[in-house]
Structure formats: C-alpha cells, structure tokens
C-alpha atoms as a PDB file:
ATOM      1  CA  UNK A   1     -15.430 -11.579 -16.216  1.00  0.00           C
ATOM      2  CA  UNK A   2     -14.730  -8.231 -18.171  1.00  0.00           C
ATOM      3  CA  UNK A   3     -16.271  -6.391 -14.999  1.00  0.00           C
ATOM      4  CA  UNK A   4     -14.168  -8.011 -12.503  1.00  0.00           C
ATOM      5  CA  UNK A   5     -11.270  -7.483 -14.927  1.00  0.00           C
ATOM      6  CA  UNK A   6     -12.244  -3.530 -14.819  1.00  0.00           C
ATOM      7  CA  UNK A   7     -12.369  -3.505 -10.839  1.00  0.00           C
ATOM      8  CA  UNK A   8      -9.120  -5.602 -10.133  1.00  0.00           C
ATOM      9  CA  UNK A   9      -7.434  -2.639 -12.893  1.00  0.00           C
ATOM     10  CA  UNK A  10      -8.514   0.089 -11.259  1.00  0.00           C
ATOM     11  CA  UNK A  11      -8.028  -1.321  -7.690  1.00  0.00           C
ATOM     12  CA  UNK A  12      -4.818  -1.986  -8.255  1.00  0.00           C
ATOM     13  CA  UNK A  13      -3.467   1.077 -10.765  1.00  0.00           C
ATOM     14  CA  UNK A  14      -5.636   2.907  -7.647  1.00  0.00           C
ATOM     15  CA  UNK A  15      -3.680   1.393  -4.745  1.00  0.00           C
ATOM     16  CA  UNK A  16      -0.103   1.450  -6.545  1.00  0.00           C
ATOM     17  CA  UNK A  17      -0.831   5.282  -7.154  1.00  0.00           C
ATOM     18  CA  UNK A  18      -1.442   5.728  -3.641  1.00  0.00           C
ATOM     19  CA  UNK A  19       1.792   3.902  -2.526  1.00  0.00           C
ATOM     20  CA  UNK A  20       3.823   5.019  -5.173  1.00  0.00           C
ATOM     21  CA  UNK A  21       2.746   8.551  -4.317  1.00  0.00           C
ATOM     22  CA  UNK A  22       3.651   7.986  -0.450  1.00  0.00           C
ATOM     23  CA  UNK A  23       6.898   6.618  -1.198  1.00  0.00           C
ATOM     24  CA  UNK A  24       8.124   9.847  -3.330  1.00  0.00           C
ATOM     25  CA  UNK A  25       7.449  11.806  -0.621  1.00  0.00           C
ATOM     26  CA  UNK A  26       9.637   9.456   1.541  1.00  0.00           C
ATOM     27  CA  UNK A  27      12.280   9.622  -0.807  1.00  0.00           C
ATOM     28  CA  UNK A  28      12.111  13.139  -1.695  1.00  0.00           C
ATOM     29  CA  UNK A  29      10.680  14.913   1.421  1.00  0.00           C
ATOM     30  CA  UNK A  30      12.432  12.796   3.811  1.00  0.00           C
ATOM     31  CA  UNK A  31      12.951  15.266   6.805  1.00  0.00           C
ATOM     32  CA  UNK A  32       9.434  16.215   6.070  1.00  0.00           C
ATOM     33  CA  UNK A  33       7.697  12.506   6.919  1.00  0.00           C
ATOM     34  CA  UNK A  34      10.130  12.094   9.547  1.00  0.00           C
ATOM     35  CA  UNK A  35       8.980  14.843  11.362  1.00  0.00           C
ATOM     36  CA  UNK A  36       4.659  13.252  10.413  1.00  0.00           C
ATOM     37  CA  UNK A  37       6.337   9.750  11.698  1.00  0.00           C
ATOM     38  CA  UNK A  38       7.669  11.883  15.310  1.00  0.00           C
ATOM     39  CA  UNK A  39       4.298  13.163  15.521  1.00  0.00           C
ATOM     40  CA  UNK A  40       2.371   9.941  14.952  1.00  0.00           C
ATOM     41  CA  UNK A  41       4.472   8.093  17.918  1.00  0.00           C
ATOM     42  CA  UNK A  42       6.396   6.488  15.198  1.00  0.00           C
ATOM     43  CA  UNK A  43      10.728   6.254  14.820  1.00  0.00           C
ATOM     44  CA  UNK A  44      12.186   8.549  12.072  1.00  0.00           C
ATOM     45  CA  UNK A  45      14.893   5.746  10.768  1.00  0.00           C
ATOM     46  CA  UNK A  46      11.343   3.964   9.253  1.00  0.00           C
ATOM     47  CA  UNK A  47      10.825   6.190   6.572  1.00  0.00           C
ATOM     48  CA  UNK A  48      13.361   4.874   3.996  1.00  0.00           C
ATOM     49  CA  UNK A  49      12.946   1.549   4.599  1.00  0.00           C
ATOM     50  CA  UNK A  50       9.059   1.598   4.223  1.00  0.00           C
ATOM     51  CA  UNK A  51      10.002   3.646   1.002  1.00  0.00           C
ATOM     52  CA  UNK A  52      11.899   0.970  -0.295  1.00  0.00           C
ATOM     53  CA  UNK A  53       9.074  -1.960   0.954  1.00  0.00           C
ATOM     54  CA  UNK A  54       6.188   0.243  -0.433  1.00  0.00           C
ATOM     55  CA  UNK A  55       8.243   0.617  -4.436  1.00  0.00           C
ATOM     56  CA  UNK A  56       8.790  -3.186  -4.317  1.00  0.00           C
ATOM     57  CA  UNK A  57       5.511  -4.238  -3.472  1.00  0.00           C
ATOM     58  CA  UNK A  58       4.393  -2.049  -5.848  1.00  0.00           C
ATOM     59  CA  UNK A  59       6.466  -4.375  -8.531  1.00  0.00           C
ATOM     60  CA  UNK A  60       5.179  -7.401  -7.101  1.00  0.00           C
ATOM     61  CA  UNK A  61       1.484  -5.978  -7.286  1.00  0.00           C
ATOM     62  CA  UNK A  62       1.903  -5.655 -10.704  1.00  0.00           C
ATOM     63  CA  UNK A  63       4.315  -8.271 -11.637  1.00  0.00           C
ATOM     64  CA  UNK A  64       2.831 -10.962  -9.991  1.00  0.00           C
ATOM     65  CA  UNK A  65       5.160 -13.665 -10.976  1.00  0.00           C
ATOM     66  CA  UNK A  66       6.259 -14.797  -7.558  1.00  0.00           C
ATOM     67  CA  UNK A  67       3.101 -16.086  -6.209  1.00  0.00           C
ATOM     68  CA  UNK A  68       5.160 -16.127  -2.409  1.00  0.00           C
ATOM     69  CA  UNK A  69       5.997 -12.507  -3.156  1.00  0.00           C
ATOM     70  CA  UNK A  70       2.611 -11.535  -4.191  1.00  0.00           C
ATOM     71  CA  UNK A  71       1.185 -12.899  -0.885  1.00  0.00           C
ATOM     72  CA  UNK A  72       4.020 -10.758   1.040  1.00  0.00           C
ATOM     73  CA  UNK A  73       3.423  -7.759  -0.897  1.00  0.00           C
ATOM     74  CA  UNK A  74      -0.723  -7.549  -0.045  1.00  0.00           C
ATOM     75  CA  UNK A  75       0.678  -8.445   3.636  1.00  0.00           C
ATOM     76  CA  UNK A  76       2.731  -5.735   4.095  1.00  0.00           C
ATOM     77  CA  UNK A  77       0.296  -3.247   2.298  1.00  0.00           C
ATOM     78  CA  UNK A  78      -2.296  -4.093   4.511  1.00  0.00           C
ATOM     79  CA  UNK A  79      -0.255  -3.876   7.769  1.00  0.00           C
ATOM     80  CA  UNK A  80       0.844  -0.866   6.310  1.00  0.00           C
ATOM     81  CA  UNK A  81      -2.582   0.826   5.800  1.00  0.00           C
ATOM     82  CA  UNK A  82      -3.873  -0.172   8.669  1.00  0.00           C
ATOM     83  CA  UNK A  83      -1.128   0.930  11.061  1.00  0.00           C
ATOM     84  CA  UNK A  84      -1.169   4.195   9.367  1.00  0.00           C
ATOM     85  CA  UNK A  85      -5.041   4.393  10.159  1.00  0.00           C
ATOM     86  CA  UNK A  86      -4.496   3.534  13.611  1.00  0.00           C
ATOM     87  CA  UNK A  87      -1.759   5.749  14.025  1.00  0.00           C
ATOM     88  CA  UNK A  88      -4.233   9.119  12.125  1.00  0.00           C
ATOM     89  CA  UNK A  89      -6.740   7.362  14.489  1.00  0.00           C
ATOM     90  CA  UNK A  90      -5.001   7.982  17.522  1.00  0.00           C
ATOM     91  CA  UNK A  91      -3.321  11.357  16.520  1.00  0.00           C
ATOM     92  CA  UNK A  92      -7.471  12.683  15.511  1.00  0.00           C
ATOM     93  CA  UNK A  93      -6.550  13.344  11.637  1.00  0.00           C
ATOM     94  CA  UNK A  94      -8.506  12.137   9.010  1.00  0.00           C
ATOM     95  CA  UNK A  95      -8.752   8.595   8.319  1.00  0.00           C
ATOM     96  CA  UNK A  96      -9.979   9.335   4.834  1.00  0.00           C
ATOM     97  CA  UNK A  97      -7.181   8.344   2.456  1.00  0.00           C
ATOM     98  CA  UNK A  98      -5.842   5.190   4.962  1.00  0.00           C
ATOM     99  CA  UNK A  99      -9.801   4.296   3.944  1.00  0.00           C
ATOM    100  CA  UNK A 100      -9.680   4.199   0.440  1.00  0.00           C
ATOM    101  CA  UNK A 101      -6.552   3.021   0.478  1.00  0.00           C
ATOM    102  CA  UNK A 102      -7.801  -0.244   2.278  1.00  0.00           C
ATOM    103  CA  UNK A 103     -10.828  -0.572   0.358  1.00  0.00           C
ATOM    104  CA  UNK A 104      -8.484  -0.473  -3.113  1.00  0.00           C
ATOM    105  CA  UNK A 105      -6.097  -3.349  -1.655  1.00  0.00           C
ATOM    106  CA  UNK A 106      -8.905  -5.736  -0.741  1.00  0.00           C
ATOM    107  CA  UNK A 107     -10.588  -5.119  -3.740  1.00  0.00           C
ATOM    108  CA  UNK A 108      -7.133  -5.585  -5.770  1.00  0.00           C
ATOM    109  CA  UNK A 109      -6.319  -8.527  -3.826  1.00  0.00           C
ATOM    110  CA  UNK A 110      -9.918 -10.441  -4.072  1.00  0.00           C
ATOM    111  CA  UNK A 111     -10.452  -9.654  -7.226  1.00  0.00           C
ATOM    112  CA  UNK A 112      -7.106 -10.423  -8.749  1.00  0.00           C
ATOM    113  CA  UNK A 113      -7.529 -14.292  -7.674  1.00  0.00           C
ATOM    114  CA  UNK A 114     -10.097 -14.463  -9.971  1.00  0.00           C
ATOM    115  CA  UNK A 115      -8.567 -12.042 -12.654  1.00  0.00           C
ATOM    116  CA  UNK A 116      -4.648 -13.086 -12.368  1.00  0.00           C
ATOM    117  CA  UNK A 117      -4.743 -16.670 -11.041  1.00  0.00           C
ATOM    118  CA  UNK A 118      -1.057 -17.359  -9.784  1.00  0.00           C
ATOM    119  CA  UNK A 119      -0.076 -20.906 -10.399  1.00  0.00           C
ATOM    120  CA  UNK A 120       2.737 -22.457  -7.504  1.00  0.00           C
END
C-alpha cells in the first residue's frame, strides 16, 4: 500500500505541476498561447477558459471531495491531453510532454481508487 501511496503522490503533484504550469502561461502569456492555439488549428477565445477548467480541476484533483467532480476533472484532463497530442501530432512538434502528461493522469487516476477511495 505505501508504494501505491508513493506513485498516486507523485502522479498527481506530477500532473497538477504540469497543468498548473500550462495554465500560468494562459493567464499570463495570453497573446502568446493564442497565437500556439492559431497555429495548432485551434480558436484563440479557448485559452482563458481552458485556464480556468485546467486551475479547477487541479482543486478537484487534489480535493477530491466531490466524487462527481473528481470524475469530471480526470475527464476533462484527459480530453485535454490528448487533444493537445493530436493537435502537436498533426502540427509535427514533439509529442513528448502531452506523453508524460498522459502517463501521470492515468497513473493518478488508477492509482488514487485504491489510495483515496471516494465514497457517493
């Protein structure tokens, strides 16, 4: 159990980093990522939205009390990451971070069932 503990931690600290990382630069670099969303084939008005979706899943990802919420929040992170790999896919940049990114959710996700049971 203490193993699975020590993934599910640094899964999720790993995937919230990412995220919360991604969503500073949508706050703060705004014109910036609107010009990477133009470029990927994707509309600019998306970036503060998705800022504000990425911060609160991050709360629920660590929270956890909602079980719903939780559910939503590893939903929309994984549409997320993968759209964002499809769209680097498509656009021939590196797929590297979408990667890691993926494997960190999953891992968060599977591994916090067993770690953080959430009771309806």
């Amino acid at each position: 159990m203490k193993v699975q503990r020590i993934i599910y931690w640094i899964a999720t600290l790993g995937i919230c980093s990412i995220i919360a990382y991604s969503a500073q630069m949508y706050i703060r670099q705004t014109a910036m990522v609107a010009g990477f969303f133009t470029h990927l084939n994707y509309p600019e008005y998306l970036v503060m939205p998705l800022a504000v979706a990425k911060i609160c899943a991050i709360a629920m990802l660590l929270w956890r009390g909602a079980p719903w919420l939780t559910e939503w929040a590893y939903a929309g992170l994984f549409f997320d990451i993968s759209l964002a790999a499809v769209a680097h896919f498509h656009a021939q940049e590196s797929l590297s971070v979408s990667l890691i990114a993926l494997i960190l959710l999953i891992l968060s996700y599977f591994f916090g069932k067993e770690v953080r049971p959430m009771y309806l």
